[in-house]
N, C-alpha and C. Protein backbone atom coordinates (compact mmCIF):
# COMPACT_ATOMS: atom_id res chain seq x y z
N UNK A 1 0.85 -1.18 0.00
CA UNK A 1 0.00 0.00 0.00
C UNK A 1 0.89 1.24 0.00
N UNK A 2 0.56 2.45 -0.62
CA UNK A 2 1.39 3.44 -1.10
C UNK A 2 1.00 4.33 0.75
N UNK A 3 2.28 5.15 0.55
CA UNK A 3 2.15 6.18 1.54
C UNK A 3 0.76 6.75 1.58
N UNK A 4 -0.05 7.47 0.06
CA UNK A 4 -0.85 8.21 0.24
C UNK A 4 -1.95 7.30 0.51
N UNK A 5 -2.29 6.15 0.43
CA UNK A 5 -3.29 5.42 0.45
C UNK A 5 -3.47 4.76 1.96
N UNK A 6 -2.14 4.87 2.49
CA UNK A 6 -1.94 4.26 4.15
C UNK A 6 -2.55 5.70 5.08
N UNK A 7 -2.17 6.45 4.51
CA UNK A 7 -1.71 7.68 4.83
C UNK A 7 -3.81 8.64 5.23
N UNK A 8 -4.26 8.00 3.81
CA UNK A 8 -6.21 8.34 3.66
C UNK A 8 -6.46 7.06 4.82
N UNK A 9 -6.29 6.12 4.03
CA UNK A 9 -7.02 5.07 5.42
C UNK A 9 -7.00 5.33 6.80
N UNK A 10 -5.82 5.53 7.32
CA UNK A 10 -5.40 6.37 8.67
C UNK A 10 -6.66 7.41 8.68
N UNK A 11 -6.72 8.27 8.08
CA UNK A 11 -7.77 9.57 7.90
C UNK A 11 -8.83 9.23 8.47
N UNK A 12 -9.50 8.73 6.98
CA UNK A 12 -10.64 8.24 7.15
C UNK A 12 -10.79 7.24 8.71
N UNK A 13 -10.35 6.73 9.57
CA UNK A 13 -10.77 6.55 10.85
C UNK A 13 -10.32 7.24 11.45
N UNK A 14 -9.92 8.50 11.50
CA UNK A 14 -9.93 9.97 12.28
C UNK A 14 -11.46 10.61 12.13
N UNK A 15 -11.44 10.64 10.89
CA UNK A 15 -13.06 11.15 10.92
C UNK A 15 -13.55 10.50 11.30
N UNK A 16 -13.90 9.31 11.72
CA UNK A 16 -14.77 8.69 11.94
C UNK A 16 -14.70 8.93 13.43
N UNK A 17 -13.77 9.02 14.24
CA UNK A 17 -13.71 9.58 15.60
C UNK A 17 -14.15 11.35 15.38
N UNK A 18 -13.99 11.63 14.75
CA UNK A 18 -14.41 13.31 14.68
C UNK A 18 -15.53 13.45 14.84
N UNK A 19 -16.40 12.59 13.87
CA UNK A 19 -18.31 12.24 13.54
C UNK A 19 -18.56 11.98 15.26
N UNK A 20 -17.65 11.21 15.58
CA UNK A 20 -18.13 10.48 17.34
C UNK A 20 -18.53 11.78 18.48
N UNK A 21 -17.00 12.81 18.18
CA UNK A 21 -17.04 13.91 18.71
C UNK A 21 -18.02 14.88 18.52
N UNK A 22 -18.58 14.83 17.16
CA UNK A 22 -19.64 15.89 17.15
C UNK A 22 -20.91 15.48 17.95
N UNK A 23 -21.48 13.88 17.82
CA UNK A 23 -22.55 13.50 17.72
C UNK A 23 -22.83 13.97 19.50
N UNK A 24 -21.58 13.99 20.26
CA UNK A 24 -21.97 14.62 21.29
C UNK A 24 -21.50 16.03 21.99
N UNK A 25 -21.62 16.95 20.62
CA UNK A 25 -21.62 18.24 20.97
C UNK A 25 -20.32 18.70 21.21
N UNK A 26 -18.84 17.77 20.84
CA UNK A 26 -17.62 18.54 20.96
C UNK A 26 -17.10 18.64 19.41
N UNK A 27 -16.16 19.57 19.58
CA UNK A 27 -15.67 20.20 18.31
C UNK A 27 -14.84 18.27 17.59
N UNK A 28 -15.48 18.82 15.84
CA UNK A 28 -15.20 17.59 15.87
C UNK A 28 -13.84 17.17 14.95
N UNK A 29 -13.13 16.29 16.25
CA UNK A 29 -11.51 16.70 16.14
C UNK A 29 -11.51 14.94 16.55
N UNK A 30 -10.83 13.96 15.56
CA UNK A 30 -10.35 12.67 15.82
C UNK A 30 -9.06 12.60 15.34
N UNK A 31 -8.33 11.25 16.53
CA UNK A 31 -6.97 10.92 15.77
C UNK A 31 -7.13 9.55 16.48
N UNK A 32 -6.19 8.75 15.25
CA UNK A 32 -5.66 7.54 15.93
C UNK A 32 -4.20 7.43 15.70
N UNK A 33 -4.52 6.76 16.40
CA UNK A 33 -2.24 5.98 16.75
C UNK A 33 -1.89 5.02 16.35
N UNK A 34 -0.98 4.80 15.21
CA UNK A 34 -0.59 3.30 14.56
C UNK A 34 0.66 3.62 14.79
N UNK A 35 0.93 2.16 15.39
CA UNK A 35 2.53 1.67 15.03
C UNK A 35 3.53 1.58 13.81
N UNK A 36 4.52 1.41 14.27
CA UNK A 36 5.82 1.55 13.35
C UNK A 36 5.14 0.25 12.53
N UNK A 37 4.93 -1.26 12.74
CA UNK A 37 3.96 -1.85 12.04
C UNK A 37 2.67 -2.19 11.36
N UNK A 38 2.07 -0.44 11.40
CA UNK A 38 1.43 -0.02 11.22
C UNK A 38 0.01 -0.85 11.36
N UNK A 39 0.07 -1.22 12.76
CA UNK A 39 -1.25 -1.74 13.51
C UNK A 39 -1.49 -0.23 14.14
N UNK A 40 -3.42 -0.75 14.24
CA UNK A 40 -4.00 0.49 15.49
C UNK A 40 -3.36 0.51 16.64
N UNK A 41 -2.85 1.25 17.24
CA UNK A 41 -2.33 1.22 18.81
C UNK A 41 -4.04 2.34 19.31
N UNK A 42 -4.27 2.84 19.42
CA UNK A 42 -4.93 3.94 20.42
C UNK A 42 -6.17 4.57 19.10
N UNK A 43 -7.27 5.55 19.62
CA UNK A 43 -8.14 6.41 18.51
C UNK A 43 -8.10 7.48 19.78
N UNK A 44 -8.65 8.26 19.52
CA UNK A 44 -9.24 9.67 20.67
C UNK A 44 -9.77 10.54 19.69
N UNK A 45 -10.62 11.16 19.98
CA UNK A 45 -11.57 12.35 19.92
C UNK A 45 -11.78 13.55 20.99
N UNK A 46 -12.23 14.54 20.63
CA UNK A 46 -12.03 15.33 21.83
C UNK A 46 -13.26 15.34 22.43
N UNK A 47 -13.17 15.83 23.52
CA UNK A 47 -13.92 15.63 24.90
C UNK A 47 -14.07 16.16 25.56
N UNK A 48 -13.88 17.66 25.05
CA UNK A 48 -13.98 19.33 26.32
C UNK A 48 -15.20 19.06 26.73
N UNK A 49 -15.72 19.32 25.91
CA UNK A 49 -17.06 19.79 26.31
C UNK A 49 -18.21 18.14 27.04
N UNK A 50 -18.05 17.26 26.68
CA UNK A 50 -18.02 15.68 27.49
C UNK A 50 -17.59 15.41 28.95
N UNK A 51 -16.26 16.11 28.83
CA UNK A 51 -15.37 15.64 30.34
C UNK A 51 -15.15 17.11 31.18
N UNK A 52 -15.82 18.26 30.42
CA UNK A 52 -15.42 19.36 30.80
C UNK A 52 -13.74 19.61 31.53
N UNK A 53 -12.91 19.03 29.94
CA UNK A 53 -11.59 18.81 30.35
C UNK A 53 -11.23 19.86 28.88
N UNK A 54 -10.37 20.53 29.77
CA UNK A 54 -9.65 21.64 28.47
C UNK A 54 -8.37 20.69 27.97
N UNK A 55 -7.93 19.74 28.41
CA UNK A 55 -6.90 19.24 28.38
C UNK A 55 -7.25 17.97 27.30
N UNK A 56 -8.73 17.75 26.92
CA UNK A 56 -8.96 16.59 26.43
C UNK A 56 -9.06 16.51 24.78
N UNK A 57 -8.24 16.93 24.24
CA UNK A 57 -7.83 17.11 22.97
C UNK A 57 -7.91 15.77 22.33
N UNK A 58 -8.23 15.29 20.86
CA UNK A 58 -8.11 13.73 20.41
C UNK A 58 -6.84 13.87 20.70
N UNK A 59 -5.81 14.31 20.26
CA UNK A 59 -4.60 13.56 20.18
C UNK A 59 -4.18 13.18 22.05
N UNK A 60 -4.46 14.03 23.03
CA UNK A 60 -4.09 13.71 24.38
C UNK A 60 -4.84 12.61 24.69
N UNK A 61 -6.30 12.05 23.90
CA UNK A 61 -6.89 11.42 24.26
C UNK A 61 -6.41 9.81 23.84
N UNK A 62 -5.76 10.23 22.76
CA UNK A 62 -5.33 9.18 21.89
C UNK A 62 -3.82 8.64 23.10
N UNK A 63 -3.23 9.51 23.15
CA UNK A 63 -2.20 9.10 24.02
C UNK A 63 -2.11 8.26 24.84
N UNK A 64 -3.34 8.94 25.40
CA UNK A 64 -3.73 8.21 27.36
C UNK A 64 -3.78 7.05 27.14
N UNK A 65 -4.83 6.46 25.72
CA UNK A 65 -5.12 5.31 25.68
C UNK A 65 -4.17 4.42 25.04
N UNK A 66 -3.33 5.07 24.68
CA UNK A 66 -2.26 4.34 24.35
C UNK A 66 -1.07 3.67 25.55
N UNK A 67 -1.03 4.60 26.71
CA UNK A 67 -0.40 3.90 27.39
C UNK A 67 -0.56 2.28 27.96
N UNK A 68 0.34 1.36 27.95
CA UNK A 68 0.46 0.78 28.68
C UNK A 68 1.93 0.40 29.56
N UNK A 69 2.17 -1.62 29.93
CA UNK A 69 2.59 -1.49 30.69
C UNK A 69 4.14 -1.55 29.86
N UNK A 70 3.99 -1.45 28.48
CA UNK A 70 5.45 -0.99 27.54
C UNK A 70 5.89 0.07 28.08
N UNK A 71 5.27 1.17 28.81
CA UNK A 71 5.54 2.36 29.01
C UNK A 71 4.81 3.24 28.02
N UNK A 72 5.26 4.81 28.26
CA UNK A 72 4.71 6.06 27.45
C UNK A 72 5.36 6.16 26.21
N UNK A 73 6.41 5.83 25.65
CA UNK A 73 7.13 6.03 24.72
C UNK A 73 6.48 5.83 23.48
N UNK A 74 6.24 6.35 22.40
CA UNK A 74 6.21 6.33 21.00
C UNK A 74 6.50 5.92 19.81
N UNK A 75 7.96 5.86 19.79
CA UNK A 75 8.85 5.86 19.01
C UNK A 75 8.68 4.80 18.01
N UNK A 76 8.43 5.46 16.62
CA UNK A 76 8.25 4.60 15.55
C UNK A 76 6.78 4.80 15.15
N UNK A 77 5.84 5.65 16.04
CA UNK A 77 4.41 5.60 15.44
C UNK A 77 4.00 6.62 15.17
N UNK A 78 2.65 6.96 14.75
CA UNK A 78 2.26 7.64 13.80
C UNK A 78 1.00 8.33 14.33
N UNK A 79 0.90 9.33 14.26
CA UNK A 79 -0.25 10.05 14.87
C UNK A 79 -0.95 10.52 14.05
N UNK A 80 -2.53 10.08 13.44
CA UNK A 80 -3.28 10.87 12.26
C UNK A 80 -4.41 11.62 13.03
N UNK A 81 -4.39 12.75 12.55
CA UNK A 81 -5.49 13.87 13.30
C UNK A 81 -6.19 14.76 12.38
N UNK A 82 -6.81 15.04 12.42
CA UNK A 82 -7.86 15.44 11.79
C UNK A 82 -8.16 17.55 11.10
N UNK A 83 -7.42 17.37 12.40
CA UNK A 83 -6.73 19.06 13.03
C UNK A 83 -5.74 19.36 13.03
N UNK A 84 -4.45 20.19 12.67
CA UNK A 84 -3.04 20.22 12.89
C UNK A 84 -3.19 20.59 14.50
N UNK A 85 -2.33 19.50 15.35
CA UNK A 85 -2.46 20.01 16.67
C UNK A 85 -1.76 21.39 17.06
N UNK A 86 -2.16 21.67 18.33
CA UNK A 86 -2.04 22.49 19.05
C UNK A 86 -0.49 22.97 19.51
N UNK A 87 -0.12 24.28 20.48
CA UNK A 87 0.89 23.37 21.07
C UNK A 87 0.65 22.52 22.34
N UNK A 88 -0.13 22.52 22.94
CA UNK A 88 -0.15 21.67 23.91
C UNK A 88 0.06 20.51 23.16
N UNK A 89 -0.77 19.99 22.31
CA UNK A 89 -1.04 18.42 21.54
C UNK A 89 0.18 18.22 21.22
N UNK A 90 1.32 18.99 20.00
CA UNK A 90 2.25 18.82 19.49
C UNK A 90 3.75 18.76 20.87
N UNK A 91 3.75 19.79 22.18
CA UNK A 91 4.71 19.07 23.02
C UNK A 91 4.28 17.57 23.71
N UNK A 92 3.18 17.01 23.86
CA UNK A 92 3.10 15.85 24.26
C UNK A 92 3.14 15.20 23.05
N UNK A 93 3.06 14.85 21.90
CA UNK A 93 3.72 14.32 21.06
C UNK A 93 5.28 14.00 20.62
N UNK A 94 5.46 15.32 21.01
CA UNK A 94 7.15 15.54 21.18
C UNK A 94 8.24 14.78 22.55
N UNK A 95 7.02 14.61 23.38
CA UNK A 95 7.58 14.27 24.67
C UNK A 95 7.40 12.86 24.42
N UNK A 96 6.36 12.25 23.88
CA UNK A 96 6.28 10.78 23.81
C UNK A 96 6.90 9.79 22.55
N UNK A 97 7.92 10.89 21.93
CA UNK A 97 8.68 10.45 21.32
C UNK A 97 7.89 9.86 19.48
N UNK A 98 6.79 10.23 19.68
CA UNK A 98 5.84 9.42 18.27
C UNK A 98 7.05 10.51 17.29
N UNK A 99 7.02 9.16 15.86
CA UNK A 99 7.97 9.54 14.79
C UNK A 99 7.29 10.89 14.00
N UNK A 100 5.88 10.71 13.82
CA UNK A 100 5.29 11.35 12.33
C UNK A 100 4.35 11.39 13.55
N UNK A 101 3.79 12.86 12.53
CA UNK A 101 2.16 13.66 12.65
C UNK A 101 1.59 13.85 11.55
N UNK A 102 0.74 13.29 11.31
CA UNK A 102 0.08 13.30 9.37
C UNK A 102 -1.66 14.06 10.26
N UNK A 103 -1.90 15.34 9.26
CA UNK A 103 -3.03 15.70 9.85
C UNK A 103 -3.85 16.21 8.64
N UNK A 104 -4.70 16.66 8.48
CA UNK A 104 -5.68 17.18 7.77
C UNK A 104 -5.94 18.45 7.50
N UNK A 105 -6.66 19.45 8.45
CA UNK A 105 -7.37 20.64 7.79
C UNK A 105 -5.61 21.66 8.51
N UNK A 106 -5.66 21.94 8.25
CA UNK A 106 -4.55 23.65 8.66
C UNK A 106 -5.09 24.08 9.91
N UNK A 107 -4.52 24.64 11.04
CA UNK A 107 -5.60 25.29 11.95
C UNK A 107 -4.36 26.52 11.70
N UNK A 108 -4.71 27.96 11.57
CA UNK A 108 -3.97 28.80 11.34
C UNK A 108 -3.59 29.94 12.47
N UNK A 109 -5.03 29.53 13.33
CA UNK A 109 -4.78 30.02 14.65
C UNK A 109 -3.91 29.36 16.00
N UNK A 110 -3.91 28.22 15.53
CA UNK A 110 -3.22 27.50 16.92
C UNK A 110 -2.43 26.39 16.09
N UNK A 111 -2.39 26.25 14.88
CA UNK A 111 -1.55 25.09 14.72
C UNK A 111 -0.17 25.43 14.96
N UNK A 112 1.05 23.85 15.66
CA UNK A 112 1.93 24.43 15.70
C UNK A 112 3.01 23.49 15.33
N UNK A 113 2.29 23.05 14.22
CA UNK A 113 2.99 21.73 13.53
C UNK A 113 3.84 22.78 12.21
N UNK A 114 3.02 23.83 11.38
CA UNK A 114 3.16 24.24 10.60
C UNK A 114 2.85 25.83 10.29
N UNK A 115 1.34 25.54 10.91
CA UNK A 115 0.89 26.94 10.38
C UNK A 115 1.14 28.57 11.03
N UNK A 116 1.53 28.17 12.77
CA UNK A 116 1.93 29.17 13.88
C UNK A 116 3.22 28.81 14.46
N UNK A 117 3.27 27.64 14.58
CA UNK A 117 4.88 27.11 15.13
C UNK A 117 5.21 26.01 14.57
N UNK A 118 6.64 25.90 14.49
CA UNK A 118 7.33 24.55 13.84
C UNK A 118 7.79 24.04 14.99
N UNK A 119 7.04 23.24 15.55
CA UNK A 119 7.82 22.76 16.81
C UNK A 119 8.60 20.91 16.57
N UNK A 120 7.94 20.69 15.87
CA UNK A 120 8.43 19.27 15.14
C UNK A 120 9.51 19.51 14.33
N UNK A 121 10.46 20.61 14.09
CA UNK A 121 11.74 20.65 13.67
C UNK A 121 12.51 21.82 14.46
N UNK A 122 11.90 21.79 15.67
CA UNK A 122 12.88 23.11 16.18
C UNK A 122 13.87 22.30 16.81
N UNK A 123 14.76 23.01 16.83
CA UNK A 123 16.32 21.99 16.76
C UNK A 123 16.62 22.51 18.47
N UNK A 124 16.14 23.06 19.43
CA UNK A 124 16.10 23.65 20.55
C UNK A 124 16.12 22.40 21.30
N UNK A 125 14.61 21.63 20.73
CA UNK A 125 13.74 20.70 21.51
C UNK A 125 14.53 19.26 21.61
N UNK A 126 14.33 18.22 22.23
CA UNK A 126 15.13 17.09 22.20
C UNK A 126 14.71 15.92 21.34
N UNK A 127 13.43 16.04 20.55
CA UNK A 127 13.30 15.19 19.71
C UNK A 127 12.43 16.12 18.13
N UNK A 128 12.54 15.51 17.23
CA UNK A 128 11.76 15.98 16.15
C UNK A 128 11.46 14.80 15.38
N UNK A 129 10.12 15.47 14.71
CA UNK A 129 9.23 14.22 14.17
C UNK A 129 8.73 14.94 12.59
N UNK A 130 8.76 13.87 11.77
CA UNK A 130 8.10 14.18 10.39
C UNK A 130 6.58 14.79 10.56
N UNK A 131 6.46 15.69 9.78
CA UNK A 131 5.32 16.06 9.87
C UNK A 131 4.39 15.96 8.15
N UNK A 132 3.78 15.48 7.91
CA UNK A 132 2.47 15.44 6.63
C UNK A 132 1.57 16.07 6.95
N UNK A 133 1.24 17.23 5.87
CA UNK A 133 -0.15 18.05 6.37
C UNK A 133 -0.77 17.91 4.75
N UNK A 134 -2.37 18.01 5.32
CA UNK A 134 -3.23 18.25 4.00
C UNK A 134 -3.60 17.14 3.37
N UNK A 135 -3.90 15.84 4.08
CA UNK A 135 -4.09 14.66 3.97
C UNK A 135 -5.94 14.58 4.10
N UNK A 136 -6.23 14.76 2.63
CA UNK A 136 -8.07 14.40 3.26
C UNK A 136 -8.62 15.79 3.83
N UNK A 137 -7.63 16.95 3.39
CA UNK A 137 -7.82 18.11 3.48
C UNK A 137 -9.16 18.64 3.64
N UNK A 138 -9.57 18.80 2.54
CA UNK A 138 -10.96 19.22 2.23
C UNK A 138 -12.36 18.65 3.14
N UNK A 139 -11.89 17.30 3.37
CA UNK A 139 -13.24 16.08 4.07
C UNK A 139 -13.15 16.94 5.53
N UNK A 140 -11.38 17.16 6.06
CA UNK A 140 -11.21 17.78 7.34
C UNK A 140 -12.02 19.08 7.83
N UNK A 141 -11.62 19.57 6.76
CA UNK A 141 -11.88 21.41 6.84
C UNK A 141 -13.60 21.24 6.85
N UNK A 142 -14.25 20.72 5.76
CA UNK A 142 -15.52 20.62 5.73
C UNK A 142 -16.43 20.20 6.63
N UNK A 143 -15.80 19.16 8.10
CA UNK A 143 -16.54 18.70 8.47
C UNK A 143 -16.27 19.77 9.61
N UNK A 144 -15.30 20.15 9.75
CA UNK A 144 -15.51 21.68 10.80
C UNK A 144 -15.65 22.84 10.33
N UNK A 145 -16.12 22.49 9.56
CA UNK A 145 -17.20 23.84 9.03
C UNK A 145 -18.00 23.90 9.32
N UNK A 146 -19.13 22.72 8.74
CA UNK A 146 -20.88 22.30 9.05
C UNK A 146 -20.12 22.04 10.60
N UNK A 147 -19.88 21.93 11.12
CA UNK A 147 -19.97 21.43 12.84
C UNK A 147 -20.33 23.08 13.42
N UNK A 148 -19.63 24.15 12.82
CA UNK A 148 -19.72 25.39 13.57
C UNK A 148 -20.55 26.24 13.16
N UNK A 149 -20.97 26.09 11.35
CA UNK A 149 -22.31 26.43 10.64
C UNK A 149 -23.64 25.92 11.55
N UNK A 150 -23.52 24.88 11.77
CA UNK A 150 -25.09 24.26 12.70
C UNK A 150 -24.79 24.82 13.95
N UNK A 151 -23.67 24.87 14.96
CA UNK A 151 -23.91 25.61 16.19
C UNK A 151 -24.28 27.39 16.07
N UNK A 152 -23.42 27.93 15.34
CA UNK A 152 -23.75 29.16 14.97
C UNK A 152 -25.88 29.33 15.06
N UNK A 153 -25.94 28.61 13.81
CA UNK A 153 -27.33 28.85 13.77
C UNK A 153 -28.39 28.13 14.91
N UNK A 154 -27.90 27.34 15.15
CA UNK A 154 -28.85 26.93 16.55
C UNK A 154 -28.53 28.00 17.61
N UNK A 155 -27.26 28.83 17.98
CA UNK A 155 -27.12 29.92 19.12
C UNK A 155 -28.16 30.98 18.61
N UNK A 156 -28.38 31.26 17.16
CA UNK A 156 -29.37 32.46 16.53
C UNK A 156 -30.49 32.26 17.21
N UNK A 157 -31.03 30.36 16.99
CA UNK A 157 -32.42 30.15 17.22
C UNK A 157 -33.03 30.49 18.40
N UNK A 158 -31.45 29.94 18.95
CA UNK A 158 -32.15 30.02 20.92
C UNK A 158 -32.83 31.34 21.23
């Protein structure tokens, strides 16, 4: 299977955690975690508004569930998200050592993979990771669009 085709499949079950996130009212943001053998390790979606956790980002969510008793470490896997993370998302990525971040829509306000900070090649930090953006682009951006188009207009209705 080609990079770009490993690369959509990954996606496409990000969205499908994103759809999860909306259906209960959080912004809808999925990632999952595959290994260097590119098995599922972990999925997450976010969960602010669920766990009333600011901290509950898919990718932190994806993490958590990734731990076990291997330890926290990463190294060799692959993080697909839906959203270019954050920096919060992108230093715990950085800290858990994951190789690659392959993500979807641009966030231009907070991304800090690419679009606000390069933190996945700042040579400061003690690890750096490949980064792929614009993967399923359009499916990304679109589905947080209609997610904030329908809240918008339901806040009008109220």
């Amino acid at each position: 299977m080609s990079d770009t085709a490993t690369h959509e499949r990954w996606m496409l079950a990000a969205l499908a955690e994103a759809d999860a996130a909306a259906e209960v009212g959080d912004v809808p943001v999925g990632a999952v975690l595959v290994d260097a053998q590119g098995n599922l390790v972990a999925t997450g979606r976010n969960r602010r508004e669920e766990r009333g956790d600011p901290t509950a980002h898919a990718e932190l969510e994806a993490l958590r569930s990734s731990v076990s008793s291997d330890g926290w470490r990463r190294e060799g896997s692959t993080l697909y998200v839906t959203l270019e993370p954050c920096p919060m998302c992108m230093g715990a990525l950085l800290n858990s050592r994951v190789a690659r971040v392959v993500f979807g829509a641009s966030d231009i306000k907070a991304g800090a993979a690419v679009s606000l900070y390069r933190m996945a090649e700042d040579p400061r930090l003690n690890h750096r990771m490949e980064v792929v953006a614009g993967v399923l682009e359009e499916r990304c951006r679109e589905q947080l669009q209609a997610f904030f188009k329908d809240l918008r207009a339901r806040k009008r209705s109220s």
